[in-house]
Protein backbone atom coordinates (compact mmCIF):
# COMPACT_ATOMS: atom_id res chain seq x y z
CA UNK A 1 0.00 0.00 0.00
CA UNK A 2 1.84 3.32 -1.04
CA UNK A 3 1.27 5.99 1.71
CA UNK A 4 -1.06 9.23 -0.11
CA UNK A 5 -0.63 12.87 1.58
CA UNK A 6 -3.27 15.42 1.21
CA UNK A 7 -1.29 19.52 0.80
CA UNK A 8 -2.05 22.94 -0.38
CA UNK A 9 -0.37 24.11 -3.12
CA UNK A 10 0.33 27.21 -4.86
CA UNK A 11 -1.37 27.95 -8.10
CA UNK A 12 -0.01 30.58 -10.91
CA UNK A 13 -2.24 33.27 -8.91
CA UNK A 14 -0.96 32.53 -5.67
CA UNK A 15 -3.96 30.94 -4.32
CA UNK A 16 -3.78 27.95 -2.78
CA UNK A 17 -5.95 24.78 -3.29
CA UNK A 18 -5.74 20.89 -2.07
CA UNK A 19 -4.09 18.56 -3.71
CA UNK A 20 -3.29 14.73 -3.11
CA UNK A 21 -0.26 13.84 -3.94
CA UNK A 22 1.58 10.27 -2.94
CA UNK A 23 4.76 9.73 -1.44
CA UNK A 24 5.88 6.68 -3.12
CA UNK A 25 6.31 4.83 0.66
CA UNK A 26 4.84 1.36 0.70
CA UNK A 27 3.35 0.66 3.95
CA UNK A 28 4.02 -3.09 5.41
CA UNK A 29 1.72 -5.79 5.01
CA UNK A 30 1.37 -5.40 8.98
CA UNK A 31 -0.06 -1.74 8.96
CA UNK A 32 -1.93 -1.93 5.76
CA UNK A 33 -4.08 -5.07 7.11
CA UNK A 34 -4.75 -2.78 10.56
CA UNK A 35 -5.75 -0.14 8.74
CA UNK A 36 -8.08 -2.29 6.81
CA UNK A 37 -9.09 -4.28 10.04
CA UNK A 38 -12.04 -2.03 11.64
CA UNK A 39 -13.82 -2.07 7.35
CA UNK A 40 -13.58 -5.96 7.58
CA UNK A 41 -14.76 -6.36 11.15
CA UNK A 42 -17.88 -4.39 10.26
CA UNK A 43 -18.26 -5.90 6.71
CA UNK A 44 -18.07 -9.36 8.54
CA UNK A 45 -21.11 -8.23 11.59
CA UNK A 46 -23.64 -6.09 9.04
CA UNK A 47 -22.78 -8.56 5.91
CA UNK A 48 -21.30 -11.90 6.62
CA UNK A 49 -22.33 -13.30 10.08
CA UNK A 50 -26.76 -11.62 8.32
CA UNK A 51 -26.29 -14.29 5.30
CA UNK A 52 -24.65 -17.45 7.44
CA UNK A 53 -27.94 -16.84 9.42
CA UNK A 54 -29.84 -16.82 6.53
CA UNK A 55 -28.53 -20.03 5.10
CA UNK A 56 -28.98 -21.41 9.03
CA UNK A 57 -32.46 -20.68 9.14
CA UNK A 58 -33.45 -21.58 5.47
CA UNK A 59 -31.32 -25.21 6.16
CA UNK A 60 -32.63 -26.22 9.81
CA UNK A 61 -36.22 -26.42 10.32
CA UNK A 62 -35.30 -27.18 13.05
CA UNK A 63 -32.95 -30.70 11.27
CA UNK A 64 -30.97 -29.78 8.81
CA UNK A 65 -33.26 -30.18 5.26
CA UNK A 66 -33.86 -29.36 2.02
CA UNK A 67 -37.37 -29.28 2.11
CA UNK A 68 -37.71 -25.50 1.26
CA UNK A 69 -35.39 -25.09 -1.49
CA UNK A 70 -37.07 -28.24 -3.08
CA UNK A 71 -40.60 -26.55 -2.54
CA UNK A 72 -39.15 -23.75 -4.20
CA UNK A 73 -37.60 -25.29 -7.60
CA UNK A 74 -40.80 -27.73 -7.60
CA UNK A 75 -44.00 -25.99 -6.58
CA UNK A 76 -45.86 -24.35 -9.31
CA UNK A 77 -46.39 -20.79 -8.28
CA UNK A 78 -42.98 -20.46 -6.81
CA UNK A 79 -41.44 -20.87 -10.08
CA UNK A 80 -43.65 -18.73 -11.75
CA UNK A 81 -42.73 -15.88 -9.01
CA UNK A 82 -39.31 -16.42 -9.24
CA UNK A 83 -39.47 -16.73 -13.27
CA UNK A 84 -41.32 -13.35 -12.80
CA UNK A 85 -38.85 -11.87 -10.97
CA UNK A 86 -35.79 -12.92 -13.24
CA UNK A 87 -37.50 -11.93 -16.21
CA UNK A 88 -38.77 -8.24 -14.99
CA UNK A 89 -35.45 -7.27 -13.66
CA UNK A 90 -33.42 -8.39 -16.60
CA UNK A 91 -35.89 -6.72 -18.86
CA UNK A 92 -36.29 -3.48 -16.19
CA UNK A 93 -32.52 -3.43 -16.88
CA UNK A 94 -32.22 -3.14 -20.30
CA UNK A 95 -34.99 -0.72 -20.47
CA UNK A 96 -32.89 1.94 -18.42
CA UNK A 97 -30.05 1.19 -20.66
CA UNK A 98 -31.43 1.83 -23.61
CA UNK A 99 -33.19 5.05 -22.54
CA UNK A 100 -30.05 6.00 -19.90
CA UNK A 101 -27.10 6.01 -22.06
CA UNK A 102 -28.63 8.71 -24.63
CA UNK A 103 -29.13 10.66 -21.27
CA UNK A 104 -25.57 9.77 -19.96
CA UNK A 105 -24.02 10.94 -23.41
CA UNK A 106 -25.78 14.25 -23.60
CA UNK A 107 -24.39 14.75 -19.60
CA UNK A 108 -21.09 14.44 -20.39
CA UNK A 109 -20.87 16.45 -23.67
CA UNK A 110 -22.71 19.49 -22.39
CA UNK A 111 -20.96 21.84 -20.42
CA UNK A 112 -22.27 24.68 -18.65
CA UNK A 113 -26.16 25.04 -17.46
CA UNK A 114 -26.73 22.61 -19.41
CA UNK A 115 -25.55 19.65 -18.00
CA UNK A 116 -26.55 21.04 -14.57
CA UNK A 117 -30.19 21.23 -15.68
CA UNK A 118 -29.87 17.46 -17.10
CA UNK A 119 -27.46 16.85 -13.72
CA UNK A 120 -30.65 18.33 -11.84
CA UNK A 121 -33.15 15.89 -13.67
CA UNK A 122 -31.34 13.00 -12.83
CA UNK A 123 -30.79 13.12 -9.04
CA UNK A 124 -34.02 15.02 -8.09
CA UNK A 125 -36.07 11.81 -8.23
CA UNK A 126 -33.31 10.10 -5.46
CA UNK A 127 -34.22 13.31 -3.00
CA UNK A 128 -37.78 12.09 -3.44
CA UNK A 129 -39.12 8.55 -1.67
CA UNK A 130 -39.39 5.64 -3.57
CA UNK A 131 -43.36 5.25 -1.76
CA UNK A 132 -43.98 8.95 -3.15
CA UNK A 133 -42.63 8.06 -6.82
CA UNK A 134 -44.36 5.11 -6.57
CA UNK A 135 -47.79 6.56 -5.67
CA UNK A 136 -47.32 8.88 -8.26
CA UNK A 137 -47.85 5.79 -10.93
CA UNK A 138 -50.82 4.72 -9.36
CA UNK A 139 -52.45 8.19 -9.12
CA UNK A 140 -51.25 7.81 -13.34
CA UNK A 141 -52.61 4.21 -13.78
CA UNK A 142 -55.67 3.91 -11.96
CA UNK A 143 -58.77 3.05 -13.76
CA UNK A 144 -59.69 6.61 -13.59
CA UNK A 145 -55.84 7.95 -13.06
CA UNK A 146 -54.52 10.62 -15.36
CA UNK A 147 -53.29 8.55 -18.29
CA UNK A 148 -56.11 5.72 -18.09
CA UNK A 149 -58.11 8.90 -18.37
CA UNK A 150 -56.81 10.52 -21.18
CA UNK A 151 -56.36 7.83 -23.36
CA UNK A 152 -60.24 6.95 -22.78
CA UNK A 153 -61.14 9.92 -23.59
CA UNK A 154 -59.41 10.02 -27.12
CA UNK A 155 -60.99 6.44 -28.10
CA UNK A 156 -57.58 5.02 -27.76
CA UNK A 157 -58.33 2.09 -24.83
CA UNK A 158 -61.73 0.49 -24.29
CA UNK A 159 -64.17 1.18 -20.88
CA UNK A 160 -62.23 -2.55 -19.79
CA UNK A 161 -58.80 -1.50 -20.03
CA UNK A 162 -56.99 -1.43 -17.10
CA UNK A 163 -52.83 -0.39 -16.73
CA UNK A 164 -52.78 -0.85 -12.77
CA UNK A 165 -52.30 -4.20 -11.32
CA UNK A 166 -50.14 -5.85 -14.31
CA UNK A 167 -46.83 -6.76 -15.19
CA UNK A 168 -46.65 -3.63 -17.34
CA UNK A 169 -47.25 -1.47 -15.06
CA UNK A 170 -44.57 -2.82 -12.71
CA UNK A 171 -41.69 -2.85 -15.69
CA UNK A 172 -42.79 1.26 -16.29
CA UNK A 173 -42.25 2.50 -13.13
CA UNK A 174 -39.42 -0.12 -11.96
CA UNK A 175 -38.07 1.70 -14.67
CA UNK A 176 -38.79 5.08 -13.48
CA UNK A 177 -37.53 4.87 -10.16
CA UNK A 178 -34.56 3.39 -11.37
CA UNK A 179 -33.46 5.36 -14.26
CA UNK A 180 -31.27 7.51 -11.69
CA UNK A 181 -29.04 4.31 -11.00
CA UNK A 182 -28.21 3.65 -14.50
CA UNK A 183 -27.96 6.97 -15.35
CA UNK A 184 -25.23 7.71 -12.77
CA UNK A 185 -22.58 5.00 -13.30
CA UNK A 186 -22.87 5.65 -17.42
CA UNK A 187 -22.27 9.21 -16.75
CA UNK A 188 -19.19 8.63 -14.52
CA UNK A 189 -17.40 6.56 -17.51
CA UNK A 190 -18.64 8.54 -20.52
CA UNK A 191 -17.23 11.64 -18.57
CA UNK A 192 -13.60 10.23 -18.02
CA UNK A 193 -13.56 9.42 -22.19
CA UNK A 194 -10.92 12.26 -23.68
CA UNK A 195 -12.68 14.16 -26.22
CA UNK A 196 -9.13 13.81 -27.84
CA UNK A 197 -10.04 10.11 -28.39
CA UNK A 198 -13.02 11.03 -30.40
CA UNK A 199 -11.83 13.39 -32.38
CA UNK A 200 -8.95 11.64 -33.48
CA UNK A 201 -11.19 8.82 -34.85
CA UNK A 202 -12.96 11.70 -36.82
CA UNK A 203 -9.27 12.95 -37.89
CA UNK A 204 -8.89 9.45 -39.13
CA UNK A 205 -11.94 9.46 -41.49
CA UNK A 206 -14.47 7.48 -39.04
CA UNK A 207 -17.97 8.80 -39.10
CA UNK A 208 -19.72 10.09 -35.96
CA UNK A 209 -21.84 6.72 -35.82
CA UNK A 210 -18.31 4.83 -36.34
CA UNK A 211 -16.33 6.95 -33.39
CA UNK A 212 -19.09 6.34 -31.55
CA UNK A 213 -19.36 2.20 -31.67
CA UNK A 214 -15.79 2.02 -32.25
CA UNK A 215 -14.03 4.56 -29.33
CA UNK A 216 -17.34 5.51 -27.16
CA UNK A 217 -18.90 2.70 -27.28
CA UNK A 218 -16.51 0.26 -25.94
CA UNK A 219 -14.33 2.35 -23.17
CA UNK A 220 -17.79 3.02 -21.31
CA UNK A 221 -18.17 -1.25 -21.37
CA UNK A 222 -17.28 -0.38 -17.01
CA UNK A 223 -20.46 2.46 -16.93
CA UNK A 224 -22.53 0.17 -18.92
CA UNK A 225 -21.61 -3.39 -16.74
CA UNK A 226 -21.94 -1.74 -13.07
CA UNK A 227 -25.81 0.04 -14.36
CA UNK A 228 -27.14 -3.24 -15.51
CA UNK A 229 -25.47 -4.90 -12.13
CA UNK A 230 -26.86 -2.37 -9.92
CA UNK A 231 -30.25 -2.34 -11.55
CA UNK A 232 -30.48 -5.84 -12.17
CA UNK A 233 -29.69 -6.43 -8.58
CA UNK A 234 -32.07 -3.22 -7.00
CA UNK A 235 -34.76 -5.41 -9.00
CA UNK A 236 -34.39 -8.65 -7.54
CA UNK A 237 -35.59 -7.52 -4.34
CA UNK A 238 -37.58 -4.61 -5.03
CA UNK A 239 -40.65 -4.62 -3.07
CA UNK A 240 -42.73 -1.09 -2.89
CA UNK A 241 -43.53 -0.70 -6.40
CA UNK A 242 -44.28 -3.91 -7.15
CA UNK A 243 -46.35 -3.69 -4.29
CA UNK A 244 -48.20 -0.99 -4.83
CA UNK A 245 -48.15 -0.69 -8.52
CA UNK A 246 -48.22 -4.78 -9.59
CA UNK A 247 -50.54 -6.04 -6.30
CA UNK A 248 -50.67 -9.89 -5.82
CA UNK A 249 -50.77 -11.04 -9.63
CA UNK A 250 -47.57 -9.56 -10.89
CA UNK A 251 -46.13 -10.79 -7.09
CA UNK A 252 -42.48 -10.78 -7.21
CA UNK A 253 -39.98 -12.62 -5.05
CA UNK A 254 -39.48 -9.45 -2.26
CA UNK A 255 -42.88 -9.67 -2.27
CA UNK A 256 -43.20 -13.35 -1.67
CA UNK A 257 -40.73 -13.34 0.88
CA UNK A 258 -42.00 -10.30 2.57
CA UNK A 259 -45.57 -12.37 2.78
CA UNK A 260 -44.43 -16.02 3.93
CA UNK A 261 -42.08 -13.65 6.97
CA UNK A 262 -45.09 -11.70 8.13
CA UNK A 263 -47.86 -12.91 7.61
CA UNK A 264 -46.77 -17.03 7.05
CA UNK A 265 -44.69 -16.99 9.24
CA UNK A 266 -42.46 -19.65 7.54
CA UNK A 267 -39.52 -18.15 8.49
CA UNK A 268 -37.85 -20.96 6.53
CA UNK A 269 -39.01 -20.76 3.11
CA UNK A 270 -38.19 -17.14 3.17
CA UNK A 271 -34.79 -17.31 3.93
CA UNK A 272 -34.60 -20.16 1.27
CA UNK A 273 -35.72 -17.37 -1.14
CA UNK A 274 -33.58 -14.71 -0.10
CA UNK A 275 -30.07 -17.10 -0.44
CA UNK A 276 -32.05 -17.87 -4.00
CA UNK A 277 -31.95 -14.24 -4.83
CA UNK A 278 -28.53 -13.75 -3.24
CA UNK A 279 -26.57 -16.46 -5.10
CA UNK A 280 -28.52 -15.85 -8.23
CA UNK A 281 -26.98 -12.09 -7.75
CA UNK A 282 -23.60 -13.09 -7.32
CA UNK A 283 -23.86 -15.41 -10.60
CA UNK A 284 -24.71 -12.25 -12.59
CA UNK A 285 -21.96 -10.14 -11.01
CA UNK A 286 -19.41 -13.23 -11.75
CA UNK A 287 -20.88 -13.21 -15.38
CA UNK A 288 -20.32 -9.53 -16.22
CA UNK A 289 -16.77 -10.22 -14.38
CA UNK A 290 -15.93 -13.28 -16.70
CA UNK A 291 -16.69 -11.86 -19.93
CA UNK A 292 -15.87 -7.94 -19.09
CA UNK A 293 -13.23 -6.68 -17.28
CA UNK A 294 -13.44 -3.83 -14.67
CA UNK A 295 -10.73 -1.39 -17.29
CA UNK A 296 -13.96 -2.05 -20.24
CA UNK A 297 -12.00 -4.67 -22.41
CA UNK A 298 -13.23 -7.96 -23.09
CA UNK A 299 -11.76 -10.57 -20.58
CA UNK A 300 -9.44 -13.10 -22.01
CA UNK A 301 -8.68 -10.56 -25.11
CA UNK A 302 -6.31 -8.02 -25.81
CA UNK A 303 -5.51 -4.73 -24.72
């Protein structure tokens, strides 16, 4: 570990501003693992010692047993949540990619009020709770909501058309309240891109839709693999909107888990769900990490 020092310095002007600058002195092996000890005591009490319970409790009932995670991989409906679940995050996902990245792109290329109006956009809705946003949808969806309303009125839906209480509903504002979280990691990566890189491509002949797939494209690969992660992950165990905006026939897992704790009580079968979710988490992350690398370039190719 090479020892960092944080200084003032003098700029042209004279005025002074921090800087961090590092000394080139490794630290031993001894001092770096103390200063690291009190982050890995309190990963291992709020972390590691919550999920060894939770594969205890999901295990012994009170013998140790497989009984729940069988029930889960062989009862009807629990497939069908868990199916549910998979399906709506990966999709919820790639939905906030697609309409993030345009977003993203336009943040880092404006300068000025610009970007702080888009900058603005972006991070109000994370100031604002996720039970408010959510209500918002319904207040949109319901059967006499704003947008049910509207489109009645113009003859585009029927008397018997209903948004609330489906699967669609639950992808468009999963989508909503998450937008922010895919927004935010795409920005961070398209912003450390060198505008040199681009237009050198452009020097070189390339078109803008060439630079773009070609230099943009692939160095924000580590913007675009932590938003799907973080999404994809926020999704597996949403539970308000769903909730609220889904109600028990688009019930996803959070949900399920949430019911068989509380009101079940089958403490068991919960916490068989939530190592599910957990391990099926870590699988995507160890995906991403197989085939992309944290520096953008595919793993197992060239620099």
């Amino acid at each position: 570990m090479t020892a960092v020092t944080v200084g003032r310095t003098k700029t042209a002007s004279g005025s002074g501003r921090f800087a961090v600058r590092s000394s080139g002195r490794e630290l031993s092996p001894t001092i770096s693992w103390l200063i690291l000890l009190p982050t890995l005591v309190l990963f291992a009490f709020v972390f590691v010692a919550p999920v060894l319970g939770l594969v205890k409790t999901s295990l012994f009932d009170p013998d140790f047993t497989f009984r729940h995670y069988r029930l889960l991989f062989t009862e009807e409906l629990f497939i069908r949540i868990i199916w549910r679940t998979l399906w709506i995050s990966a999709l919820v996902a790639l939905l906030t990619l697609l309409l993030g990245y345009p977003v993203a792109l336009l943040m880092a290329r404006l300068k000025g009020y610009g970007a702080l109006i888009i900058a603005g956009c972006v991070l109000l809705p994370l100031w604002i709770s996720v039970l408010v946003r959510s209500y918002a949808w319904v207040v949109l969806l319901a059967k006499n909501g704003v947008v049910t309303a509207t489109l009645r009125d113009l003859g585009l839906i029927g008397e018997s058309t209903r948004f609330m209480y489906t699967d669609g509903a639950v992808i468009v504002a999963m989508t909503h309240v998450l937008l922010p979280f895919m927004v935010l990691p795409l920005y961070a990566s398209l912003n450390a891109i060198s505008d040199d890189l681009v237009r050198a491509a452009r020097g070189l002949g390339a078109s803008d839709l060439r630079a773009f797939f070609r230099v943009t494209l692939p160095l924000s690969l580590p913007g675009v693999t932590s938003g799907v992660i973080l999404v994809f992950v926020i999704s597996l165990g949403f539970f308000v909107t769903p909730a609220l905006v889904g109600g028990p026939k688009s019930m996803m897992a959070a949900m399920l888990i949430g019911q068989e704790a509380s009101y079940g009580g089958n403490w068991g079968l919960a916490a068989a769900l939530s190592a599910v979710l957990f391990i099926g988490a870590l699988a995507i992350v160890a995906m991403f990490g197989r085939f992309i690398r944290l520096d953008g370039s595919a793993a197992g190719g060239g620099r």
